[in-house]
C-alpha atoms as a PDB file:
ATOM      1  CA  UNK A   1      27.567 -13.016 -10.219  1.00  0.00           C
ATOM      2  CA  UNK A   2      28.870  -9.667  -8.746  1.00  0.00           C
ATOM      3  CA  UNK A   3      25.495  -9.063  -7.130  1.00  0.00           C
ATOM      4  CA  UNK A   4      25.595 -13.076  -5.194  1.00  0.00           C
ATOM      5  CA  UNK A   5      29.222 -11.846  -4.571  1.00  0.00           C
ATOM      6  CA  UNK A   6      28.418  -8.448  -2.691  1.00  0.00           C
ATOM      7  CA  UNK A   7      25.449 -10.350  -0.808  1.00  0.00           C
ATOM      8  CA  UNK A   8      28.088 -12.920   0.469  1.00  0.00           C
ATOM      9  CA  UNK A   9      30.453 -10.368   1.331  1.00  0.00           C
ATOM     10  CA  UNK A  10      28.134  -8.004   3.425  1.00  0.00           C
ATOM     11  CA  UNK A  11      26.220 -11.413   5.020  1.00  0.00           C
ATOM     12  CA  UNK A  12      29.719 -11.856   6.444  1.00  0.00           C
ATOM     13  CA  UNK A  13      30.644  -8.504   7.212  1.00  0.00           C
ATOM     14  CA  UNK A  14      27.608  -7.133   8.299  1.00  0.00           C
ATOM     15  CA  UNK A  15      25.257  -9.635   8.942  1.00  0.00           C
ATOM     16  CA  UNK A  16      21.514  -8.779   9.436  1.00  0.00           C
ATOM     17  CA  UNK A  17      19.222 -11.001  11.184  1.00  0.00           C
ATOM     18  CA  UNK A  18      15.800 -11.527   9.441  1.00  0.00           C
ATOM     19  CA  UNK A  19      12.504  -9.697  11.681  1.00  0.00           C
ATOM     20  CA  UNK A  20      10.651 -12.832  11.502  1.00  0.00           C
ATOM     21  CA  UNK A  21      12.941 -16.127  12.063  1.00  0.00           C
ATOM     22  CA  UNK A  22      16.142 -14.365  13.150  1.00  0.00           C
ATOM     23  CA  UNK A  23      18.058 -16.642  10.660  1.00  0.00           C
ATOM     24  CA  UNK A  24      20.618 -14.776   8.193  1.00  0.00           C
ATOM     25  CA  UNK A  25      19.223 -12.061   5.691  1.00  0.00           C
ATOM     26  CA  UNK A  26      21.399 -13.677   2.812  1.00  0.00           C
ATOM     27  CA  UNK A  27      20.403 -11.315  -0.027  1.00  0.00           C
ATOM     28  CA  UNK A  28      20.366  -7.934   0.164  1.00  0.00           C
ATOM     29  CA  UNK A  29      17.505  -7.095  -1.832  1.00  0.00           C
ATOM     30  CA  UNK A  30      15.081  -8.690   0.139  1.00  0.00           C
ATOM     31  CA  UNK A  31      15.596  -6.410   3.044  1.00  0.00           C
ATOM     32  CA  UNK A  32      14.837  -6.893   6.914  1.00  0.00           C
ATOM     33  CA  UNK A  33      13.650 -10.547   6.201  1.00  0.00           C
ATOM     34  CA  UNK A  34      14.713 -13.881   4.485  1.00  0.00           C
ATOM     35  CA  UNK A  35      14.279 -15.467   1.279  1.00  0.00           C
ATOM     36  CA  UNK A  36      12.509 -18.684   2.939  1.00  0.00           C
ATOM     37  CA  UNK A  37      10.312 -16.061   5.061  1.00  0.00           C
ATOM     38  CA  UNK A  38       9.214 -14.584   1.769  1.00  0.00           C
ATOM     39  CA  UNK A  39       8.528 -17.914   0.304  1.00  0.00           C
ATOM     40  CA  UNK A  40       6.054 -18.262   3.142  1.00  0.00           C
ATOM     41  CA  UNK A  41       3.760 -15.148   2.414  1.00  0.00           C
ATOM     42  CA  UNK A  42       0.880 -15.225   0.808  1.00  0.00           C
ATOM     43  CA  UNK A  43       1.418 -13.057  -2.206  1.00  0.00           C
ATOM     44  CA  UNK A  44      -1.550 -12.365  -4.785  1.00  0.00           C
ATOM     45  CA  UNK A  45      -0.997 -14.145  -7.713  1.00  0.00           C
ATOM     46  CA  UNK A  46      -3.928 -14.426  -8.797  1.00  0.00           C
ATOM     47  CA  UNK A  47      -4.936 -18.020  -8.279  1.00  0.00           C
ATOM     48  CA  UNK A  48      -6.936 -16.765  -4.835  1.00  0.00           C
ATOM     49  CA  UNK A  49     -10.386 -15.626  -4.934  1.00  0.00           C
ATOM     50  CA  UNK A  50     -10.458 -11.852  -4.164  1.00  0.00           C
ATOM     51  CA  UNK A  51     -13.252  -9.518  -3.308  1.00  0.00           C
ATOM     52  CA  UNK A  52     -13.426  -7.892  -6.997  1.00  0.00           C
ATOM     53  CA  UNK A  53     -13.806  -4.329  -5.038  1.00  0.00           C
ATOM     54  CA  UNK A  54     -11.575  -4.438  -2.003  1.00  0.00           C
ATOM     55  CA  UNK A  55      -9.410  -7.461  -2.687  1.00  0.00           C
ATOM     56  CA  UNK A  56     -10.481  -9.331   0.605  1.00  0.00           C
ATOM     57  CA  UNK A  57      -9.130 -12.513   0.945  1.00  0.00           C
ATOM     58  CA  UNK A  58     -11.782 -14.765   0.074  1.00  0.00           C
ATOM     59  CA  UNK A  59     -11.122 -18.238  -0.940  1.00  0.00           C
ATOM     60  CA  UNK A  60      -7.596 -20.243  -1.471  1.00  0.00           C
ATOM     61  CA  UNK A  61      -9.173 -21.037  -5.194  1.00  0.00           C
ATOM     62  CA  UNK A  62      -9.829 -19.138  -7.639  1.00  0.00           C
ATOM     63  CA  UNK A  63     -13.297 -18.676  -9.410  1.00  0.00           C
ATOM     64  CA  UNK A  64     -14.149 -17.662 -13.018  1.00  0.00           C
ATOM     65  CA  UNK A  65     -17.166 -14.961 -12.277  1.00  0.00           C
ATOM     66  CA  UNK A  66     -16.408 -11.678 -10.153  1.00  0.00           C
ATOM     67  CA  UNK A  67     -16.726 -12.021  -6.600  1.00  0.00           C
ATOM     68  CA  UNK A  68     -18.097  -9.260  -3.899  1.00  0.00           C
ATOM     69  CA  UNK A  69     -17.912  -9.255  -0.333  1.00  0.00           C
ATOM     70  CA  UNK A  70     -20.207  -6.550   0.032  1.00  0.00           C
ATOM     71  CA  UNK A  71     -18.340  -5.178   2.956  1.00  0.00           C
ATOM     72  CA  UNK A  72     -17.307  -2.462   0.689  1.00  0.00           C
ATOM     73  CA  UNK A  73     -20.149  -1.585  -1.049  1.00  0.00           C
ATOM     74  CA  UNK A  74     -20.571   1.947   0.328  1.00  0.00           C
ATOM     75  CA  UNK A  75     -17.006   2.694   0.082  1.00  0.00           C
ATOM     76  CA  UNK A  76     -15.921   5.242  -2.660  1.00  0.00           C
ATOM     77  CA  UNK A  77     -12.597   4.345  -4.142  1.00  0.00           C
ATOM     78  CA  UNK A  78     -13.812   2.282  -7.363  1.00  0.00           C
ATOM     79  CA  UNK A  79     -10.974  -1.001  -6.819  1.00  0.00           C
ATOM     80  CA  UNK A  80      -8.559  -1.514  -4.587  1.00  0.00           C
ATOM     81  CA  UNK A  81      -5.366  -4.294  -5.384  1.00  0.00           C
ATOM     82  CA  UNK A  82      -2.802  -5.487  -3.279  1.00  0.00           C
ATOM     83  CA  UNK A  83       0.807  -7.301  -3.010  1.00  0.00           C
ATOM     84  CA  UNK A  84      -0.068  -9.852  -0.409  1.00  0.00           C
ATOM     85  CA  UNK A  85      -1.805 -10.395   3.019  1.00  0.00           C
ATOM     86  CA  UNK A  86      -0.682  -8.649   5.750  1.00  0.00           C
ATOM     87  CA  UNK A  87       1.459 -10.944   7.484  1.00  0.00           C
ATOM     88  CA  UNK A  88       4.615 -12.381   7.807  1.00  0.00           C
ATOM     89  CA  UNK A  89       7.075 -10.638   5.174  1.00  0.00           C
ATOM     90  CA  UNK A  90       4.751  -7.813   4.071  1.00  0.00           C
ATOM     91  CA  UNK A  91       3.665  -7.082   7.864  1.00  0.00           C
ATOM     92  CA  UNK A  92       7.222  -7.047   9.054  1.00  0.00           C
ATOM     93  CA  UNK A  93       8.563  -4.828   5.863  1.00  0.00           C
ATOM     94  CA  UNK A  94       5.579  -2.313   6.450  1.00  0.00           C
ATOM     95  CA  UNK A  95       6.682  -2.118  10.302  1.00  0.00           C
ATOM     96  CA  UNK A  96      10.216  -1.522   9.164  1.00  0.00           C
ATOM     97  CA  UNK A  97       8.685   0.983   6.518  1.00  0.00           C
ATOM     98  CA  UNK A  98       6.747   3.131   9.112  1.00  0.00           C
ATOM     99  CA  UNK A  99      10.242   4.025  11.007  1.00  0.00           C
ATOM    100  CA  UNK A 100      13.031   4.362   7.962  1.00  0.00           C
ATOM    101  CA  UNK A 101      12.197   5.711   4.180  1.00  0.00           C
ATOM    102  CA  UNK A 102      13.215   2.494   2.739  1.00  0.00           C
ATOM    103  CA  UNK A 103      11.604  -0.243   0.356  1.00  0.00           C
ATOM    104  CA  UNK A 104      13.879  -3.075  -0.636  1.00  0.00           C
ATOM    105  CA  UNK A 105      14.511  -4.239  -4.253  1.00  0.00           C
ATOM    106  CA  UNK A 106      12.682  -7.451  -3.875  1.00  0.00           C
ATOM    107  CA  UNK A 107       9.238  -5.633  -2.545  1.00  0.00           C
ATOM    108  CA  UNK A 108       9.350  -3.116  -4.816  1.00  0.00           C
ATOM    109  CA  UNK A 109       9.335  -5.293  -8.269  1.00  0.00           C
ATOM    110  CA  UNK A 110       6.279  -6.472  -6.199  1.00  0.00           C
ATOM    111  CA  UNK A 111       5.057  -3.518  -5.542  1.00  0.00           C
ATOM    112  CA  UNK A 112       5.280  -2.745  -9.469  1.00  0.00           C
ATOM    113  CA  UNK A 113       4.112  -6.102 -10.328  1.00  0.00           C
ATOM    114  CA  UNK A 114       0.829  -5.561  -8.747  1.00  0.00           C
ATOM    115  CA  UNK A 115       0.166  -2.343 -10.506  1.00  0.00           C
ATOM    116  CA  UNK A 116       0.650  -4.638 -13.649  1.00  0.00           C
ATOM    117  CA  UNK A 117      -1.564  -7.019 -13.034  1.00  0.00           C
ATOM    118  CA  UNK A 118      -4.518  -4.377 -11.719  1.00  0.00           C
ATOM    119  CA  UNK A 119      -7.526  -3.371 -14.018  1.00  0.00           C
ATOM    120  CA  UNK A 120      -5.721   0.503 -12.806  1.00  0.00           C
ATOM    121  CA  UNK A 121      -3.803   0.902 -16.562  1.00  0.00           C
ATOM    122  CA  UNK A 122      -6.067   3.838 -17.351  1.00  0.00           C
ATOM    123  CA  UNK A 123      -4.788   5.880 -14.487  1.00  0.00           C
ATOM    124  CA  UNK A 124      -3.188   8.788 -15.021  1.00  0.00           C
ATOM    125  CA  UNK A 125      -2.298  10.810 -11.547  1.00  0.00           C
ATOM    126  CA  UNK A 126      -0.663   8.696  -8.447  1.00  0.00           C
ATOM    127  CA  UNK A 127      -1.780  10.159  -4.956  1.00  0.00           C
ATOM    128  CA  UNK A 128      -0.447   9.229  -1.669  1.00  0.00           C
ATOM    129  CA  UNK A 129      -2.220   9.074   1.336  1.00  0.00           C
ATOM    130  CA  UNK A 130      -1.265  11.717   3.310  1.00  0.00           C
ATOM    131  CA  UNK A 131      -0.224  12.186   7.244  1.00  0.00           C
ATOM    132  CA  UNK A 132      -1.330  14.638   9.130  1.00  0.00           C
ATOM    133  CA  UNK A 133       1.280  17.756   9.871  1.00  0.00           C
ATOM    134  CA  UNK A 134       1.968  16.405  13.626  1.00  0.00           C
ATOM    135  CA  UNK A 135       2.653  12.767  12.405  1.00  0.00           C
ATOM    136  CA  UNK A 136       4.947  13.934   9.038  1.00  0.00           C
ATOM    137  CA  UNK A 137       6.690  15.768  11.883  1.00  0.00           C
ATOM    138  CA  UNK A 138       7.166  12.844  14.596  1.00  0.00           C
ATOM    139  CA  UNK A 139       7.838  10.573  11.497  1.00  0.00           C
ATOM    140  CA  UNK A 140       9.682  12.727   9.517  1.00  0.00           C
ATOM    141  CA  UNK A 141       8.648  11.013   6.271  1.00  0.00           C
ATOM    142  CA  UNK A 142       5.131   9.526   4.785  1.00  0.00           C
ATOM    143  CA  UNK A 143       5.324   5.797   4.120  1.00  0.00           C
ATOM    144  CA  UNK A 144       3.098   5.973   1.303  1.00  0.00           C
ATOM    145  CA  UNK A 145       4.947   9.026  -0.438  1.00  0.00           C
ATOM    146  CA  UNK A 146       8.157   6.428  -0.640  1.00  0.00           C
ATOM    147  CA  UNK A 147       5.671   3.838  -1.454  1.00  0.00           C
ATOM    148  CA  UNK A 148       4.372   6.649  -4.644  1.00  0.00           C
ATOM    149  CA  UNK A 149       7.507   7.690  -6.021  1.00  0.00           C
ATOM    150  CA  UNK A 150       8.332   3.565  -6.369  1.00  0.00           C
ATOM    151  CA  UNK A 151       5.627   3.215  -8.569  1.00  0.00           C
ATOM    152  CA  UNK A 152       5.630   6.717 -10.814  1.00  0.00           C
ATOM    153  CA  UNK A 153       8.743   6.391 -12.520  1.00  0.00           C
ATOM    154  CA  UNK A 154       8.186   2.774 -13.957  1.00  0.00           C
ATOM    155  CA  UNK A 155       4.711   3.186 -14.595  1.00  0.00           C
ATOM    156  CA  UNK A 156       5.346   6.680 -16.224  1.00  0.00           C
ATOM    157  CA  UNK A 157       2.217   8.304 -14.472  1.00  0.00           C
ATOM    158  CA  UNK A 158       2.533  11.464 -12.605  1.00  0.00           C
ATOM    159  CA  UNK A 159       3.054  12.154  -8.846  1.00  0.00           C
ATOM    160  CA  UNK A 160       1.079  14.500  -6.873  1.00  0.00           C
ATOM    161  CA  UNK A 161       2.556  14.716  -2.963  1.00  0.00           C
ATOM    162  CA  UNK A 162       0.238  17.969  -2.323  1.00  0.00           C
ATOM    163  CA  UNK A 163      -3.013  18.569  -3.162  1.00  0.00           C
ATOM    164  CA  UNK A 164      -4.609  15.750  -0.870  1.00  0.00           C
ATOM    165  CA  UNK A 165      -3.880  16.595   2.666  1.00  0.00           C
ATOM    166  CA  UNK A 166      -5.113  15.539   5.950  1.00  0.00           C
ATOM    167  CA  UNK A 167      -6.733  18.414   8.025  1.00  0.00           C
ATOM    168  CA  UNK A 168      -7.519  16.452  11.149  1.00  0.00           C
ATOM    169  CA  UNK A 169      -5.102  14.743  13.283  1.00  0.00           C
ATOM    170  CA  UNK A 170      -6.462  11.076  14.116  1.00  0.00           C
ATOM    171  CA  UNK A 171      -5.635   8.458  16.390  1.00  0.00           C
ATOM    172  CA  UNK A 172      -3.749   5.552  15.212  1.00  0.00           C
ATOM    173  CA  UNK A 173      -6.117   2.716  13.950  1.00  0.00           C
ATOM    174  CA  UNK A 174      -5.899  -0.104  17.112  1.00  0.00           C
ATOM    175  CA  UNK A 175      -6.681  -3.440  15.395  1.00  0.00           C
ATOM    176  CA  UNK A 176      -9.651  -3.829  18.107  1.00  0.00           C
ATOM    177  CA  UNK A 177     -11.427  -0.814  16.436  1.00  0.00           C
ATOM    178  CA  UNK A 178     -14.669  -2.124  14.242  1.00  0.00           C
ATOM    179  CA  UNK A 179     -15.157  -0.845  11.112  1.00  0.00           C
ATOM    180  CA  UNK A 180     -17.298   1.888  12.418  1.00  0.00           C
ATOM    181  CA  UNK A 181     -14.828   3.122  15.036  1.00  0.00           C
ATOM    182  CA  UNK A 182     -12.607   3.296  12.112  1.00  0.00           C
ATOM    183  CA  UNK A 183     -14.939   5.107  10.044  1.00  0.00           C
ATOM    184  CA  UNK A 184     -15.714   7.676  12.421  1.00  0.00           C
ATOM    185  CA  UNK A 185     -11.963   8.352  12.894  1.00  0.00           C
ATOM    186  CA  UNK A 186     -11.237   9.353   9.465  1.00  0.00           C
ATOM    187  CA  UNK A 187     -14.730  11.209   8.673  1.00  0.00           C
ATOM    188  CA  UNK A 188     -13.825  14.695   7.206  1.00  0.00           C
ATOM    189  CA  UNK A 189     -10.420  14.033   7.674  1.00  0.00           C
ATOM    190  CA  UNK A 190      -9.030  15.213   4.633  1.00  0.00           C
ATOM    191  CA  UNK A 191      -9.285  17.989   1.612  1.00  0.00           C
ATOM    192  CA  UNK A 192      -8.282  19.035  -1.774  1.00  0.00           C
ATOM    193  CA  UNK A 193      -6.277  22.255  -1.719  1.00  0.00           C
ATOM    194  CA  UNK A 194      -5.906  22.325  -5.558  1.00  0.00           C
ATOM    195  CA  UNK A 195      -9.119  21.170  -6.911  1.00  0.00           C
ATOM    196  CA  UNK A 196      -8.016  21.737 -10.516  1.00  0.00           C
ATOM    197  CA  UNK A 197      -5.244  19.405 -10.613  1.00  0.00           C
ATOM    198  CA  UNK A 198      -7.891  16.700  -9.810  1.00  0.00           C
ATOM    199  CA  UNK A 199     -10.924  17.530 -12.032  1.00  0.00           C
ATOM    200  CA  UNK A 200     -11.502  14.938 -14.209  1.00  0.00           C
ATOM    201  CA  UNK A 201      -8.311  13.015 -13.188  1.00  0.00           C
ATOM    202  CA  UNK A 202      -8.094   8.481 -12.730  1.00  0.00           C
ATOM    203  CA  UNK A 203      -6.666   8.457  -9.147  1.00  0.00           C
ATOM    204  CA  UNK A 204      -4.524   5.858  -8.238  1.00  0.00           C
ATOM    205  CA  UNK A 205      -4.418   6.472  -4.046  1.00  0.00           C
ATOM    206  CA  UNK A 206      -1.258   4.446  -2.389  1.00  0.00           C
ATOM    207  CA  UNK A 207      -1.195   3.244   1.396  1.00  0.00           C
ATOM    208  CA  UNK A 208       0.812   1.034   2.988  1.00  0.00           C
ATOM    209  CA  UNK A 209      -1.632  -1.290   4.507  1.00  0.00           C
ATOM    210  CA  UNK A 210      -5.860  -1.552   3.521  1.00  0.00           C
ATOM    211  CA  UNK A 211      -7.416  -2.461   6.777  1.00  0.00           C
ATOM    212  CA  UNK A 212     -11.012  -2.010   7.008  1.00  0.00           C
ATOM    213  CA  UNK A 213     -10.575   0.853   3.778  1.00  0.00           C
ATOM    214  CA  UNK A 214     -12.033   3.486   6.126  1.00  0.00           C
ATOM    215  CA  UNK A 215      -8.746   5.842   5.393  1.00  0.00           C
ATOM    216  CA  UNK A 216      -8.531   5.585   1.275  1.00  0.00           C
ATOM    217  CA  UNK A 217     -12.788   5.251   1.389  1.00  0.00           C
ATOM    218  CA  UNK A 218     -12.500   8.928   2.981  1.00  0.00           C
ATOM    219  CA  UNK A 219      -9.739   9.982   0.817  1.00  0.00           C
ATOM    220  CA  UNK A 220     -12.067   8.822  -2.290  1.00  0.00           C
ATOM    221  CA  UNK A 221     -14.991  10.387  -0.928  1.00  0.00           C
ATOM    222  CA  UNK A 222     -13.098  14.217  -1.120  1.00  0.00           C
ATOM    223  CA  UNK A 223     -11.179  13.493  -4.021  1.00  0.00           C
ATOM    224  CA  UNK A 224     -13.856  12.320  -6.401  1.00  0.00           C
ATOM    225  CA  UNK A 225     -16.247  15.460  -4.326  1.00  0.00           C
ATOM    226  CA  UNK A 226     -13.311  17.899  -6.311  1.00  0.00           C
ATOM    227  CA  UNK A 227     -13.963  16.222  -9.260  1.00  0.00           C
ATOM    228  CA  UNK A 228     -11.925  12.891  -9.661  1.00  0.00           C
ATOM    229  CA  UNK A 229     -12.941  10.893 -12.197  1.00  0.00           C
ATOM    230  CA  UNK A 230     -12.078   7.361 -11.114  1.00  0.00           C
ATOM    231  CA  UNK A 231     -10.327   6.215  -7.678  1.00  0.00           C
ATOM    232  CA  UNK A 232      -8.225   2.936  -7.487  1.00  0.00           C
ATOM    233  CA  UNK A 233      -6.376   2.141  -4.743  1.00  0.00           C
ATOM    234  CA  UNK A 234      -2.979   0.179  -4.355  1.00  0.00           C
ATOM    235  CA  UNK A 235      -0.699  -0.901  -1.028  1.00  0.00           C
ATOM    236  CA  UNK A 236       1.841  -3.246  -0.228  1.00  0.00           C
ATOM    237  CA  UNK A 237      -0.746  -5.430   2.322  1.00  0.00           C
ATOM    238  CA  UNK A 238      -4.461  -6.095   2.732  1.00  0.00           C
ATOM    239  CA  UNK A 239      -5.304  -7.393   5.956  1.00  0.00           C
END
């Protein structure tokens, strides 16, 4: 009652326009968008048919055998598992994401609730995927370090901000870039500066957004070289 109160209150008061439809933002945990935006999202709920590796969107139905789209085969993370598709809700949150530090109440029980549902329950180290020291400084923040400490605290696994970093500065991904363009971007992009907090560790790698899985492939590739056992991956969207 006190919360539909407070939500009336600053709707009145201080009334936010959703990012998508421009109509009223009438609870506040739902953030920079709607309730009736949200309800237009395609979240994973698991009656879709999913690339078992990647989580591509495959089919509106869902299947009863595992199902590959073999556009990840080479990749090196071991799963990857996502809220929702990258569009309305999620695509506008992540946007709002990339310029302030904040994740509202309604995405992150999402955000949790995907980590619940993943096959990722043996991991035991959460990694974000790091920026590179010139866009931490023009950002001031990494999106998927806010996105980390969401998920450590309820799922009770540990957070490590520092031993994956990104040695090369690289251009932001266009969405006309192929996957190999993409690739090629990222390629020895990143290292392990303390190999030992790794060894023999089940990675769970957070992003914001899985495009074409070039970025978390790469960060797989060096984590699992400094001996990581296992590398999920987990983000908000999957385009």
């Amino acid at each position: 009652m006190l919360n539909k109160i407070t939500d009336s209150l600053l709707s009145i008061i201080y009334p936010q326009a959703c990012q998508i439809c421009e109509k009223s933002v009438e609870i506040s945990a739902d953030g920079v968008v709607c309730r009736s935006c949200w309800e237009k999202t395609q979240i994973f709920s698991g009656a879709e048919t999913l690339c078992h590796k990647c989580s591509l969107f495959l089919h509106a139905n869902p299947t009863d055998f595992q199902t590959f789209c073999h556009k990840c085969d080479e990749h090196f993370y071991d799963a990857a598992r996502a809220v929702g598709l990258y569009e309305n809700t999620l695509s506008a949150s992540i946007l709002h994401l990339k310029e302030e530090p904040f994740v509202s109440k309604y995405l992150q029980n999402l955000f949790i609730s995907a980590f619940e549902k993943s096959p990722f329950q043996d991991a035991n180290l959460i990694v974000p995927v790091p920026l590179s020291k010139r866009r931490f400084l023009e950002r001031g923040f990494n999106q998927a370090a806010v996105l980390a400490q969401v998920l450590a605290k309820p799922a009770n696994i540990n957070l490590d901000e520092h031993s994956l970093v990104r040695i090369v500065h690289t251009p932001i991904h266009r969405a006309a870039m192929d996957r190999q363009a993409r690739e090629k971007t990222v390629e020895n992009a990143f290292d392990v500066k303390r190999p030992k907090l790794i060894e023999g560790k089940k990675i769970l790698l957070v992003d914001d957004v899985f495009t074409s899985g070039a970025t978390v492939s790469s960060c797989a590739k060096v984590l699992k070289q400094k001996g990581a056992e296992r590398v999920y991956v987990l983000t908000i969207a999957r385009v």
